[in-house]
Structure formats: structure tokens, C-alpha cells
Protein backbone atom coordinates (compact mmCIF):
# COMPACT_ATOMS: atom_id res chain seq x y z
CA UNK A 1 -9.73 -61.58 2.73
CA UNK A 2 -10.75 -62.98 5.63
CA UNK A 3 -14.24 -62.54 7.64
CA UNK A 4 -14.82 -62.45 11.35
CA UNK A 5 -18.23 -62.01 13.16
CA UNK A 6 -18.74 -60.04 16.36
CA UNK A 7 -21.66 -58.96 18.31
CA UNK A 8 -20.43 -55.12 18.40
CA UNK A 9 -18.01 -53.30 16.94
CA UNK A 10 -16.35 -50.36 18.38
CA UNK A 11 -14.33 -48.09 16.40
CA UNK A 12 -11.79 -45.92 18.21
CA UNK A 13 -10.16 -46.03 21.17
CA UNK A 14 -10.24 -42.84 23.24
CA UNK A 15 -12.62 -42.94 26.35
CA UNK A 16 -16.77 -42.73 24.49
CA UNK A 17 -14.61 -46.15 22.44
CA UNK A 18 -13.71 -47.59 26.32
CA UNK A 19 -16.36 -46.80 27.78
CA UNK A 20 -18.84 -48.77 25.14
CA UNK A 21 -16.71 -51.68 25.25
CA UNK A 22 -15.80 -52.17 28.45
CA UNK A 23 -19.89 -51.58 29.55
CA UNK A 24 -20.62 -54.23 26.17
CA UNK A 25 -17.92 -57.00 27.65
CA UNK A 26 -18.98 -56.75 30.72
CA UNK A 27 -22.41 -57.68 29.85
CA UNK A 28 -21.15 -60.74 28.23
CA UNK A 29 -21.06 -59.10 24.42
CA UNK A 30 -18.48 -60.24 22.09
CA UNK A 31 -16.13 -57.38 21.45
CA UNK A 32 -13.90 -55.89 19.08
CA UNK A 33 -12.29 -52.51 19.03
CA UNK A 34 -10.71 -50.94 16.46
CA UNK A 35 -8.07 -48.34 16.23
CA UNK A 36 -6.15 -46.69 13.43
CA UNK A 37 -3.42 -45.01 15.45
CA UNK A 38 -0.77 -47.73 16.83
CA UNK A 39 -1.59 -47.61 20.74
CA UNK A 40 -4.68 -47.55 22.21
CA UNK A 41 -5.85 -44.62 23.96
CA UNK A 42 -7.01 -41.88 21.36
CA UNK A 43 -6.66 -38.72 20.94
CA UNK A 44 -7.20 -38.04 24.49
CA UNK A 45 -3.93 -39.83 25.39
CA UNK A 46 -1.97 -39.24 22.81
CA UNK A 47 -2.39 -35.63 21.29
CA UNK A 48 -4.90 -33.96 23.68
CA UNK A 49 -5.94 -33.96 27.56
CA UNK A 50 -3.18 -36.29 29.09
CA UNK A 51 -0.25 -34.71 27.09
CA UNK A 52 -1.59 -31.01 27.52
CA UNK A 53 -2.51 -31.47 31.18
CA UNK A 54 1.26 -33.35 31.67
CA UNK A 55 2.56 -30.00 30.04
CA UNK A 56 0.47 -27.33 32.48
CA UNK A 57 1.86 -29.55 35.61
CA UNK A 58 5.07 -29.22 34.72
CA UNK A 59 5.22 -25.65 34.05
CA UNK A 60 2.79 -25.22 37.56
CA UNK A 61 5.92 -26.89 39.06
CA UNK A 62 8.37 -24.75 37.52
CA UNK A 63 6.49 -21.70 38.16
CA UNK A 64 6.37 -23.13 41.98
CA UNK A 65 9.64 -23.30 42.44
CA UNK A 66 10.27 -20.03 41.17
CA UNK A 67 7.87 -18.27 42.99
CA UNK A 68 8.96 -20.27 45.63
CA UNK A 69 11.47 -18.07 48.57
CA UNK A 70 14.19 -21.12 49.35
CA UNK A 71 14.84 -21.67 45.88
CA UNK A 72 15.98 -17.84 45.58
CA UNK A 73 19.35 -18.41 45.04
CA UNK A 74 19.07 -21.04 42.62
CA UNK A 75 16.06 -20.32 40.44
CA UNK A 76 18.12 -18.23 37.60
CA UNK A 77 20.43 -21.83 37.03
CA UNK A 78 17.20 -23.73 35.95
CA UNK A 79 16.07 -22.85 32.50
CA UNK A 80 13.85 -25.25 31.01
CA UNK A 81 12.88 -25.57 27.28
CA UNK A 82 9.39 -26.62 26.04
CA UNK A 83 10.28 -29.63 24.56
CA UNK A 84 12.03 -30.90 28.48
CA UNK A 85 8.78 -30.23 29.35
CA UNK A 86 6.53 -32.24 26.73
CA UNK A 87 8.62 -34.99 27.41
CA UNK A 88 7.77 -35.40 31.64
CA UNK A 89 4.47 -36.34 29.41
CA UNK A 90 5.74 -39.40 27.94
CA UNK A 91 5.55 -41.12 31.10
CA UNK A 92 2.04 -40.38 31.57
CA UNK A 93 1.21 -41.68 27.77
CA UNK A 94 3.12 -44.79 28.30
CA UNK A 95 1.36 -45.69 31.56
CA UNK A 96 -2.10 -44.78 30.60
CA UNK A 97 -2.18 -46.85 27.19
CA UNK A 98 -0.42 -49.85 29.47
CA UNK A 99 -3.20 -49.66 31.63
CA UNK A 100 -6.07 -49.57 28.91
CA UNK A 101 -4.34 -52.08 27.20
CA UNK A 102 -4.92 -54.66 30.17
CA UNK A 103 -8.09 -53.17 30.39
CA UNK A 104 -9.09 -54.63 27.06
CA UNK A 105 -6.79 -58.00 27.72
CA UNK A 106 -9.03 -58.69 30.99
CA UNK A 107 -12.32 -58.08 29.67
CA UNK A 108 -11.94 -59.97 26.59
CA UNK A 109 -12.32 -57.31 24.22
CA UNK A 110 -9.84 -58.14 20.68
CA UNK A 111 -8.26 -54.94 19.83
CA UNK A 112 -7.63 -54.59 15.96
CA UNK A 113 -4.96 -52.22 15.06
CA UNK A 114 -5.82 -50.53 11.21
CA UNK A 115 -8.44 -48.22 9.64
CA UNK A 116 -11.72 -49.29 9.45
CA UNK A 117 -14.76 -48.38 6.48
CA UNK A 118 -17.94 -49.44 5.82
CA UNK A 119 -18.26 -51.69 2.90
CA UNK A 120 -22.11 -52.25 4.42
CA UNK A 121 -24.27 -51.17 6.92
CA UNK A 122 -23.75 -54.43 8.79
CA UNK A 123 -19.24 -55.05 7.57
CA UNK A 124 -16.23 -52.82 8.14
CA UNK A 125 -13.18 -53.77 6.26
CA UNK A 126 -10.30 -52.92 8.18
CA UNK A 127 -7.31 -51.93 6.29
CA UNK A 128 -4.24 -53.47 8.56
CA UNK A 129 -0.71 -51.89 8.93
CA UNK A 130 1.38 -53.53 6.02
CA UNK A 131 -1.10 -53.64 3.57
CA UNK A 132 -3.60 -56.83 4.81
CA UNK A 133 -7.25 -56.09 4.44
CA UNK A 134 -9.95 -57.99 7.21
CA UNK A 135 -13.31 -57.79 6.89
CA UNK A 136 -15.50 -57.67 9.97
CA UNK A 137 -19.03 -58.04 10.38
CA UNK A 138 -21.24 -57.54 13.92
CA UNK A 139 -24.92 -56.66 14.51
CA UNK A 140 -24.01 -53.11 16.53
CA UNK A 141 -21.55 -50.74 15.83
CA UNK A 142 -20.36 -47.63 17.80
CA UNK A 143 -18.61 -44.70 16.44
CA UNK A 144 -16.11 -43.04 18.42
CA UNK A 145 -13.45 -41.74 15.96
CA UNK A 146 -12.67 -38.90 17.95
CA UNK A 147 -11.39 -35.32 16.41
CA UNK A 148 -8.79 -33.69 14.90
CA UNK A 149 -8.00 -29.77 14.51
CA UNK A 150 -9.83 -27.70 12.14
CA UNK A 151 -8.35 -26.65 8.98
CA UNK A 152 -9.30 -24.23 6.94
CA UNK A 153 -8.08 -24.62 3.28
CA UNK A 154 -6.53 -21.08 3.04
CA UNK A 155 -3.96 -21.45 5.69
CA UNK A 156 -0.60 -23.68 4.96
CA UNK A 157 -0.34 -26.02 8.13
CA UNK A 158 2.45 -27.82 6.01
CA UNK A 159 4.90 -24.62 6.96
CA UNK A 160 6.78 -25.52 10.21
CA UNK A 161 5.85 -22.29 11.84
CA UNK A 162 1.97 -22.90 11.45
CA UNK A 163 0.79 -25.27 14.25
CA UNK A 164 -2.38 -26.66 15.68
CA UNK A 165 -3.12 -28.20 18.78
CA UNK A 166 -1.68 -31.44 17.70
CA UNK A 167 1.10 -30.43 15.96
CA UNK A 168 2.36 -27.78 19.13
CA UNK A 169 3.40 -30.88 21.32
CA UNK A 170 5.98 -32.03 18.33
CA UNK A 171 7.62 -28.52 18.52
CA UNK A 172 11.64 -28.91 19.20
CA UNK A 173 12.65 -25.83 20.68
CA UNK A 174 11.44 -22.57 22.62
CA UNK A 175 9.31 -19.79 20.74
CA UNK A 176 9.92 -16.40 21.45
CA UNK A 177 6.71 -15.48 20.56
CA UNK A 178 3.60 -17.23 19.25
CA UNK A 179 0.08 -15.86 17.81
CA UNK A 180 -2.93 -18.37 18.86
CA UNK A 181 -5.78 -17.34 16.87
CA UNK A 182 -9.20 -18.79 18.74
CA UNK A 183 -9.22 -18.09 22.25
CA UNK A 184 -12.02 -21.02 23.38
CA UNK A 185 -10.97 -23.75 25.91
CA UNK A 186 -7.64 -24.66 23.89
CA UNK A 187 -6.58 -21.33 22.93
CA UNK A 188 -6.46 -19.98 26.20
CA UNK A 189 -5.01 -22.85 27.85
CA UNK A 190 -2.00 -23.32 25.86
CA UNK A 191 -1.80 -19.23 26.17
CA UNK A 192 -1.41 -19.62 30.17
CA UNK A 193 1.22 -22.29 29.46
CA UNK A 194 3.45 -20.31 27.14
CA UNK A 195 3.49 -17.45 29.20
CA UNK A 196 5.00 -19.13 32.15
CA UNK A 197 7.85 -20.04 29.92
CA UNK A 198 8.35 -16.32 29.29
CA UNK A 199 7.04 -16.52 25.92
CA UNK A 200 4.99 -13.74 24.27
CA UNK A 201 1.82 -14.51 23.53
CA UNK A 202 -0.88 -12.70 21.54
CA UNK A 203 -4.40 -14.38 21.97
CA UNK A 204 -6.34 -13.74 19.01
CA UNK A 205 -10.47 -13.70 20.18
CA UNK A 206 -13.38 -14.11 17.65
CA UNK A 207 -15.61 -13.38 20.63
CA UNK A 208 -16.26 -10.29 22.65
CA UNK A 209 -15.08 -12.11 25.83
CA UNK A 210 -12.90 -15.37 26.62
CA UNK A 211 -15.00 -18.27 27.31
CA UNK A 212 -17.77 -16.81 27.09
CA UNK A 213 -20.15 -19.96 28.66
CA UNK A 214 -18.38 -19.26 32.30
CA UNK A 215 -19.94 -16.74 34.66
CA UNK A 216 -18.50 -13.32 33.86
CA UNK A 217 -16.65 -12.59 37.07
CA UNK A 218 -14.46 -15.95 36.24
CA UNK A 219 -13.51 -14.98 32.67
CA UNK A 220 -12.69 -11.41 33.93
CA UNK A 221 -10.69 -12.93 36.59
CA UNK A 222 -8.78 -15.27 33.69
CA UNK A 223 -8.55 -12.22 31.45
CA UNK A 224 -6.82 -10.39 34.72
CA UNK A 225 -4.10 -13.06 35.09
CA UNK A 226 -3.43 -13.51 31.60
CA UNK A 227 -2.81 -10.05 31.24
CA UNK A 228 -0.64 -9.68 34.00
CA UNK A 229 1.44 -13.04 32.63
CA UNK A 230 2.39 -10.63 29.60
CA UNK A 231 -0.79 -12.26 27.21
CA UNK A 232 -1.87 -9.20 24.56
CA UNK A 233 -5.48 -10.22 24.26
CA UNK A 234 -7.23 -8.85 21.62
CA UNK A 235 -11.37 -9.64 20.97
CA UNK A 236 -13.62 -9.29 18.39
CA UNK A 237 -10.89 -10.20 16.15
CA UNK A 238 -11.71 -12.20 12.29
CA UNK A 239 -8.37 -13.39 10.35
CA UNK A 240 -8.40 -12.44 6.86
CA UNK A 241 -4.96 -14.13 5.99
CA UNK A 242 -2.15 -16.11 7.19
CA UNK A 243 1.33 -15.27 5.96
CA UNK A 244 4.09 -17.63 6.43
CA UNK A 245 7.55 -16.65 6.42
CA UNK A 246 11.11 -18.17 7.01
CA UNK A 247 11.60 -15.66 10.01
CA UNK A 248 7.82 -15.78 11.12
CA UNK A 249 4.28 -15.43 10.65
CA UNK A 250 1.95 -12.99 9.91
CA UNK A 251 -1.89 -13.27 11.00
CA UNK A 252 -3.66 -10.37 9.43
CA UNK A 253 -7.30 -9.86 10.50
CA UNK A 254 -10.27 -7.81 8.95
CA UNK A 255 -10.49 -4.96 11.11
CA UNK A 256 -6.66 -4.31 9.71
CA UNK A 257 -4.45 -5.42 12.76
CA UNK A 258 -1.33 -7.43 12.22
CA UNK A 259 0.39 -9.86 14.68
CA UNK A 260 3.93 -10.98 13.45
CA UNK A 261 5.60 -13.83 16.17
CA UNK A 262 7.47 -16.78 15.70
CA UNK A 263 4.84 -19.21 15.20
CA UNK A 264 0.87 -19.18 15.12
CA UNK A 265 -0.96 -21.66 16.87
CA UNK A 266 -4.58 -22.31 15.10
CA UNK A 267 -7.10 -23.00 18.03
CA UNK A 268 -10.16 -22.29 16.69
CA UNK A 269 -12.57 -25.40 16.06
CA UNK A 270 -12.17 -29.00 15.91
CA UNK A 271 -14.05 -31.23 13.03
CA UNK A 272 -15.39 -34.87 13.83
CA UNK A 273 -12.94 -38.17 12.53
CA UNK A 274 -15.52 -39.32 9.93
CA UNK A 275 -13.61 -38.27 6.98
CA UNK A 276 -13.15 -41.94 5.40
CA UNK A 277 -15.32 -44.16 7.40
CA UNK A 278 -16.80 -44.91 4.31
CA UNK A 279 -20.26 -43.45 6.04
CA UNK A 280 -21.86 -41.94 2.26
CA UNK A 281 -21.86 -45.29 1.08
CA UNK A 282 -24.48 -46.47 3.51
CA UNK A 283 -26.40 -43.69 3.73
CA UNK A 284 -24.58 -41.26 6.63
CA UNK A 285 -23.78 -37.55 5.96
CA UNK A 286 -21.74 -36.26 8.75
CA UNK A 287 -22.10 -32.34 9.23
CA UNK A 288 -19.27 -29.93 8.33
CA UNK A 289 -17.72 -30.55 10.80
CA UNK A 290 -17.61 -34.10 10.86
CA UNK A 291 -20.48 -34.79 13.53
CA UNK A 292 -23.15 -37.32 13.17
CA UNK A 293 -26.90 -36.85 13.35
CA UNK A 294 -27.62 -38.39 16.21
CA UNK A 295 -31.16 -39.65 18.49
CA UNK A 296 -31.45 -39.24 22.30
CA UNK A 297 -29.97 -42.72 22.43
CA UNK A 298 -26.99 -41.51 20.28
CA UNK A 299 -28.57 -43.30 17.16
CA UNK A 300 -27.55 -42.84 13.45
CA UNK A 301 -30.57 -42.94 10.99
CA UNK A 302 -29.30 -46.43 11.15
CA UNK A 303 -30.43 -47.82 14.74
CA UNK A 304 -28.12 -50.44 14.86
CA UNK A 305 -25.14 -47.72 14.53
CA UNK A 306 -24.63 -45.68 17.15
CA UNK A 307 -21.80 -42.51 17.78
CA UNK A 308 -20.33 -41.08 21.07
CA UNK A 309 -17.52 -38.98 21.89
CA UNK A 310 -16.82 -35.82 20.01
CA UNK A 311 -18.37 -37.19 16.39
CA UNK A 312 -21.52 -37.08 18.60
CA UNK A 313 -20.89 -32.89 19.25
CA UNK A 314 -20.94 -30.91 22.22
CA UNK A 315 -19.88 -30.81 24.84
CA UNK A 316 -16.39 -33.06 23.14
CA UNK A 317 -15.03 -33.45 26.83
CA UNK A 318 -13.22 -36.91 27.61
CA UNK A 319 -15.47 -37.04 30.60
CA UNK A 320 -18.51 -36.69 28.92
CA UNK A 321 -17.38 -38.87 26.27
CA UNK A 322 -16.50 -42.15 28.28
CA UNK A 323 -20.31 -41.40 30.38
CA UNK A 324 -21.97 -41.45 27.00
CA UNK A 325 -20.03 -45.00 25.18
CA UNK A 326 -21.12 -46.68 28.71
CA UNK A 327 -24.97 -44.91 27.90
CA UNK A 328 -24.59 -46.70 24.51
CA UNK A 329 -23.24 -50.32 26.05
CA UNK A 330 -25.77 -50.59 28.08
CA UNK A 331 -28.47 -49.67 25.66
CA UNK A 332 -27.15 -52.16 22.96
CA UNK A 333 -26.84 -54.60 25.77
CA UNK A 334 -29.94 -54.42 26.86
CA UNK A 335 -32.27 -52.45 24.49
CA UNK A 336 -32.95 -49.98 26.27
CA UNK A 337 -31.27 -47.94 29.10
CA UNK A 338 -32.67 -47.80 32.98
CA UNK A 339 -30.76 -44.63 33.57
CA UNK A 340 -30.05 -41.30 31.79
CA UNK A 341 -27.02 -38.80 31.25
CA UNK A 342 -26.74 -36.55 33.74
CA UNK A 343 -27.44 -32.89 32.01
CA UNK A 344 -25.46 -30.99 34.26
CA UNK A 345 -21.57 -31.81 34.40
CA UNK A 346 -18.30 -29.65 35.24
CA UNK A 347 -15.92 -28.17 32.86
CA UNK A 348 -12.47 -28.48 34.01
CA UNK A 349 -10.19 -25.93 32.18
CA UNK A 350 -6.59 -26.15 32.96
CA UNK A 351 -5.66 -23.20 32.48
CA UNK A 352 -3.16 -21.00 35.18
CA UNK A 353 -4.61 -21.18 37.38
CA UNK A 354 -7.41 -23.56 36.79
CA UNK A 355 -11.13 -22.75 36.19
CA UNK A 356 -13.76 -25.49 36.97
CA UNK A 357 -17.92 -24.46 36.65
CA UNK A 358 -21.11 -26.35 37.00
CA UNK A 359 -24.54 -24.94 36.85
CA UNK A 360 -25.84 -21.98 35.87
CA UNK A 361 -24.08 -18.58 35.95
CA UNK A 362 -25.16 -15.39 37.50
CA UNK A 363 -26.23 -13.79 33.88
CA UNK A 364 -28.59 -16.66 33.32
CA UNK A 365 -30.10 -16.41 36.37
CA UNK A 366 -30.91 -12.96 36.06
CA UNK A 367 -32.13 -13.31 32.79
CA UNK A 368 -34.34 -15.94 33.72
CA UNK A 369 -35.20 -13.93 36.96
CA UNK A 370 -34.35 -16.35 39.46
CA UNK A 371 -33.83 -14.95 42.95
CA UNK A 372 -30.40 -15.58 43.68
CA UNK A 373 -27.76 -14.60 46.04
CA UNK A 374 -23.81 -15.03 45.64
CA UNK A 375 -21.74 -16.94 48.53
CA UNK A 376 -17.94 -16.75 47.84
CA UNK A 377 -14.64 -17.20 49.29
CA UNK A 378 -11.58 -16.14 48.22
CA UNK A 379 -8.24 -18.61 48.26
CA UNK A 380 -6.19 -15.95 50.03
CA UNK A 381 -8.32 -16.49 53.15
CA UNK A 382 -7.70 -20.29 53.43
CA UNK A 383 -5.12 -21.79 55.52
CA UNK A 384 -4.27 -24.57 52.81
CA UNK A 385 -3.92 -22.23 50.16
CA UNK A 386 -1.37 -20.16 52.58
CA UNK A 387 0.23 -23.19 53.08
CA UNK A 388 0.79 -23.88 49.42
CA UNK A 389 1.34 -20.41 48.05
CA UNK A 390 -1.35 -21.06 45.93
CA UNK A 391 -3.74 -17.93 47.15
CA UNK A 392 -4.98 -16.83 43.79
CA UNK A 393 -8.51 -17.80 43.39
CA UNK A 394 -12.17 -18.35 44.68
CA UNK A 395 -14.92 -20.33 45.41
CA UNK A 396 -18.38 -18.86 44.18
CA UNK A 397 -21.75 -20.40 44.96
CA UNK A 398 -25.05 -19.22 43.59
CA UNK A 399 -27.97 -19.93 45.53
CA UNK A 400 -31.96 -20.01 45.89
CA UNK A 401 -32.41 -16.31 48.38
CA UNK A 402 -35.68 -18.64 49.32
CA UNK A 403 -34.94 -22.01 48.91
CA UNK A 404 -31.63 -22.33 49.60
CA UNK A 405 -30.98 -24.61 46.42
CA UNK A 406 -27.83 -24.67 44.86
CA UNK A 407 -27.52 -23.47 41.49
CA UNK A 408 -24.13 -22.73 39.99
CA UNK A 409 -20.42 -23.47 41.52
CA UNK A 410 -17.87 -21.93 39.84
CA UNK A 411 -14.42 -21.92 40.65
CA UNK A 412 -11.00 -20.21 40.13
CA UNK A 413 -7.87 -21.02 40.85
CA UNK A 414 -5.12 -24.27 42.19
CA UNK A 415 -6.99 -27.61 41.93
CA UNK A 416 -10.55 -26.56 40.88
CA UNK A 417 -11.37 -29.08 38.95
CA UNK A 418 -10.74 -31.47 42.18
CA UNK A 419 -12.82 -28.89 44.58
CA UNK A 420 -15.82 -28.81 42.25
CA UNK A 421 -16.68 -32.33 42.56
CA UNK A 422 -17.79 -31.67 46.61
CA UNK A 423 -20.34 -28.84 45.31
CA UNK A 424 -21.41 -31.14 42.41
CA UNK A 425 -22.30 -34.01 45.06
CA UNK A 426 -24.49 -31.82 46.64
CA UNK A 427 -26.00 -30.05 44.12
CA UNK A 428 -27.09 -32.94 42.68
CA UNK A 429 -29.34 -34.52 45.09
CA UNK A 430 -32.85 -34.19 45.02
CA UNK A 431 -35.54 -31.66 46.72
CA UNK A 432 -34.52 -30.57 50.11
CA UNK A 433 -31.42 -32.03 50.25
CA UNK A 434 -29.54 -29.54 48.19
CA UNK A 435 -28.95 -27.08 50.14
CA UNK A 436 -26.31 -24.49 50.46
CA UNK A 437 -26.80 -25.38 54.55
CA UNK A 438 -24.82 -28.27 54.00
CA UNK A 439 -22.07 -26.92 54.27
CA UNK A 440 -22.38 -24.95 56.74
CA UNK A 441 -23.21 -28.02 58.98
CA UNK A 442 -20.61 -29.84 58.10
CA UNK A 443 -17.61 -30.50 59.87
CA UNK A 444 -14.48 -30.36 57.09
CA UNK A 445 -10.67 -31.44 57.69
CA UNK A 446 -8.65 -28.70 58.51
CA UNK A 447 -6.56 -27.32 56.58
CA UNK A 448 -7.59 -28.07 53.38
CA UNK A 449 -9.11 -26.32 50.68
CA UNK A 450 -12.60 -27.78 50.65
CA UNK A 451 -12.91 -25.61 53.57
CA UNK A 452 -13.79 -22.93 51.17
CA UNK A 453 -16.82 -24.55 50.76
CA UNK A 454 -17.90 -23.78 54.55
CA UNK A 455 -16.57 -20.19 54.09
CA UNK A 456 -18.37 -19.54 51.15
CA UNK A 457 -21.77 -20.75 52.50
CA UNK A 458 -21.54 -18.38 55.89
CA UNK A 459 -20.82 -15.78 53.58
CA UNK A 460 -23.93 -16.41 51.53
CA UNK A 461 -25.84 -16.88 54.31
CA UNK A 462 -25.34 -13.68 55.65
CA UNK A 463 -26.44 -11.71 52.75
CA UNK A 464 -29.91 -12.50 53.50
CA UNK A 465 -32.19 -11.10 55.60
């Protein structure tokens, strides 16, 4: 077997794996990154946020063109099948794990295709396709393994009809009908998606509300449009048992209700790639589900091994998860690290239509009794949105009544996870200068739909007095 030193080792590839690496190399580290699947990229590219977000353009295209008046005579001729659909995504995949491959090639970084496990705290052997073995050794390493579905042991995800969020994007044809059972950020996502394809969809909630860390008036807005889509949403809702059948499957919960559909879609968790890392034998317990215990600086009880991404926890966003391996680079680089995550960042959940939030949401504020006051416009007001058909939707600002500070955006509706970045900007900047008067002295193009922004804020500011 042969032995190789390097100054870190990254294992993984998705974006907390990139980010460390790419932040390492260019600080002049010596760099290898390892991945077990055979492209680079992750889970994020491969099974996760660029295939599902490929998947919810293409059917927001579709449903465009249907909706749309000069396609009228023709929109009964198209019929589209979800696997068509999954494949536009291919492209995507292709392109993005070109592209981080030359990101690796330019910066130096050896990528080192096979499974890697700790045979000491300071050596992973890395198992290579075909059977070779490699041992590596390096002085830092970084965790970033990534996550897989959750699976509890009393459902059969080996019967074709029982999927997970992995598993979905392989399916060949067209459900009629499909159970998703968890109704959190994936659940309700892929729920939006089917129903545009005509599909019938029961979302199965183990909470009193969908999503239930947005501001209420969002998730009754989502709840509204998922309904009217056909979606039978039904909350408060345990499964007892999973029955799979040749002609379907049957989730059974405890309060006695039965949902019978073509296939179930299991949405409810994820659990942390740490498995058989080998982690025991040097001292490292992951949790249940898979996550690390972790320091401020994303330490294991072992300082010189670090984890990012979503074996790291919450929040298990891509975004979040590239922002914290560069965190980690720079703090192996250089002991320490000058700057700190930011604590407030946006969600971006693709649903139909989209939902992006950042700050805090009118029931904290009243809980914490913070004077607030609401500034909000509505999509079907803005000339862009006209323009595009796209009027469902709005912009909602919470503000200071006496300091005008920003303190949650949240919006609904066609591109808001591209229109919450402007609020973000904003809100972020220190003392004075956040200020919902911003906007309202602010000159924006016209038409667009950052406009709403300017809207919103003369609404708000008329409310006081």
C-alpha cells in the first residue's frame, strides 16, 4: 500500500468540501480531496439542489406556457412525462461538475476518487474503485461527507414504489398519485412540483403548520396555493406503518387515517454521511443522526479535524455549507480566523412559487415585544410581474416603528430567492444605515421587480404616525 503526505485533507466534494479546499490552495496548502461518488460535486449536484431546482424550472416553464394565452391552441399536444423532465437536468449536472473539476485542476488541489476511513487520527486509507487501497496521511483534515435520506428500519425502501428524495429523480414514468410523508423544506417542494404535472398529491405533516420557521402569513399563503394545485394536506399527522403493495402503497398513521397512491415519497429527515468513516476508532461518536460534535470553529474533540456542511447540522443549506469550509480554510491556514459567519442568512425554498426569508418573523417579534410595523407589496401591483404573468406573490418587510431598522424580509412568489438578496444588503449594514428609508430614496430600474422594494417601504411608511 502506498503512503502519500498532504498538508490537509478534505473529504467530500459538495460545496462545505470546495469551499475548504479551494480557501486551503489558495493560501498555498497542499491539497487533496477525496470523494467516494465518481464525479465531483456531491450530493448537491448530483442527487439534491441542482437536479431538484433543474426539475422545478422545467415544470415553471411548462406551467408558463400553459398558462400562457398564445399557446392556447397548442397546449393540449404537449404532454410531458417526469422523467423528460429530470433529464433537462443532466445538462446542468454535466456542466457544473466540468466546471468544479477545473476548479480543482487550476488550484492544484489532487482529487482522489474512493472511500476514505480513518485508520488514525492523523491517516485515511482510501479504498480506490477496483479494489486498490492508498493510504494518506496530512496534519488537518475536514469533514464534509454530506447527507443522505433518513431511513427508518421499519419501512422497505428496497420496494420500487417506496422512494426518498434521492431515489424520486431515478423514477421512469409518471405517478398518478404519490403520498410524501414529512412536509419540511423537501416535502413540500417536490409536492408543488408534482402537482403541476397533474399528479395527486397527499402531503403528510408531522407539524401543526408547513414550515413552520417562516412568518405565518407566508406558510398560509404556500398552504393556499398548494391547496388550490389539488395538494390534500393533512397536519399533525404520525405514520404508524408503511404497506407496500404491487398496485400501491399504503401509509397508515396513528390517529387512524389511511393514504393509498401510487408511490410514497419519505421526506422526513436527513442523517449525516459518517456511517463508515471509521470515526469510533479514533475516538468520534457522531449523533443519531450522523452529525459531529462540533466547536465554534467547527472543531471535533480532535482540533486538528474539523467538519462543515450538513455533518456539521443545521442549517444543511449548500449556501451555508460552502461559507462555512472557506471559515475552516482559512482558520487551518492561518490559525485562527479574522472574520466570522454571518448569523443571519436567507432560505431559498423553491417551491411554486418560490419562498425566500431572512430575519426575524412577525411572531418573534411580538413575542419578544419589539415595536414593529409591516411594509408590503403585493406582485399583482408591479409592472414586471404584469409583464411576466407571474403576479402571485409579495414582498413583506418588518421594520423598527422608531428606528426604522430592518428586521425581517420575507418573500413569496417568482424569483424570491433573487429579490431577497437587495433587502439582505441592506439589512445588513451597520447602525443607521439600515434603514427601511433606503428604499424609498432610491431610484430603481423600471420595470423590474426590485421595485417592490420601493413599494413596500411607502407602504410601511405610511402606517406610522
Amino acid at each position: 500500500m502506498t503512503t502519500r503526505a498532504f498538508d490537509v485533507i478534505v473529504i467530500g466534494t459538495g460545496p462545505a468540501g470546495e469551499g475548504a479546499a479551494m480557501k486551503l490552495a489558495k493560501a498555498g496548502r497542499e491539497v487533496a480531496i477525496v470523494e467516494a461518488h465518481n464525479a465531483v460535486g456531491g450530493g448537491c449536484t448530483h442527487w439534491g439542489t441542482i437536479p431538484s431546482k433543474a426539475l422545478r424550472h422545467s415544470i415553471q416553464m411548462l406551467a408558463d406556457y400553459r398558462h400562457n394565452p398564445i399557446f392556447q391552441h397548442t397546449r393540449d399536444q404537449i404532454q410531458v412525462d417526469f422523467p423528460d423532465l429530470l433529464r433537462a437536468a443532466d445538462g446542468v449536472i454535466n456542466e457544473q461538475v466540468r466546471t468544479r473539476y477545473r476548479f480543482y485542476q487550476r488550484n492544484r488541489v489532487e482529487v482522489i476518487f474512493g472511500h476514505a476511513r480513518f485508520r488514525s487520527p492523523e491517516c485515511i486509507e482510501v479504498q480506490r474503485p477496483g479494489g486498490a487501497a492508498q493510504e494518506l496521511t496530512a496534519k488537518y483534515f475536514v469533514i464534509a461527507t454530506g447527507s443522505r435520506p433518513y431511513h427508518p428500519p421499519d419501512v422497505d425502501f428496497s420496494h420500487p414504489r417506496v422512494l426518498d428524495s434521492d431515489s424520486v429523480l431515478a423514477l421512469a414514468h409518471t405517478p398518478r398519485s404519490m403520498t410524501i410523508y414529512g412536509a419540511g423544506v423537501i416535502g413540500c417542494e417536490y409536492a408543488s412540483i408534482l402537482s403541476n404535472l397533474d399528479v395527486k398529491v397527499n402531503l403528510v405533516n408531522t407539524r401543526d403548520r408547513l414550515l413552520s420557521f417562516l412568518d405565518d402569513e407566508i406558510t398560509d399563503a404556500l398552504s393556499y396555493h398548494l391547496r388550490q394545485g389539488g395538494v390534500v394536506i393533512r397536519n399533525d399527522e404520525t405514520y404508524d406503518r408503511v404497506e407496500a403493495h404491487d398496485d400501491g402503497v399504503v401509509l397508515t398513521c396513528k390517529s387512524g387515517k389511511k393514504f393509498k397512491s401510487d408511490c410514497l415519497l419519505w421526506a422526513n429527515g436527513r442523517t449525516g454521511n459518517t456511517h463508515d468513516l471509521g470515526l469510533e476508532a479514533i475516538g468520534l461518536t457522531p449523533n443519531r443522526r450522523g452529525q459531529l460534535d462540533l466547536n465554534r470553529s467547527y472543531q471535533t474533540a480532535l482540533p486538528h479535524i474539523y467538519g462543515v456542511g450538513d455533518v456539521a447540522g443545521s442549517p444543511a443549506l449548500a449556501s451555508a455549507s460552502y461559507d462555512q469550509g472557506r471559515f475552516v480554510g482559512a482558520h487551518i491556514a492561518d490559525g485562527e480566523c479574522d472574520w466570522s459567519l454571518i448569523e443571519e442568512f436567507p432560505t431559498g425554498i423553491y417551491t411554486v412559487p418560490e419562498i425566500s426569508s431572512i430575519g426575524r418573523t412577525e411572531r418573534e417579534l411580538t413575542a419578544s415585544q419589539i415595536p414593529y410595523e409591516v411594509a408590503q407589496a403585493d406582485f399583482k401591483s408591479i409592472a414586471r410581474a404584469q409583464i411576466t404573468g407571474h403576479t402571485v406573490g409579495m414582498l413583506k418587510l418588518l421594520f423598527h416603528r422608531e428606528t426604522l431598522e430592518i428586521l425581517g424580509i420575507h418573500c413569496f412568489g417568482e424569483q424570491a430567492a433573487e429579490i431577497i438578496h437587495i433587502g439582505q444588503a441592506v439589512m445588513s449594514q451597520p447602525g443607521a444605515a439600515n434603514s427601511i428609508r433606503y428604499f424609498t430614496e432610491t431610484t430603481f430600474n423600471y420595470p423590474t421587480m426590485a421595485e417592490a422594494y420601493r413599494v413596500a417601504a411607502l407602504n410601511g411608511l405610511n402606517r406610522l404616525f
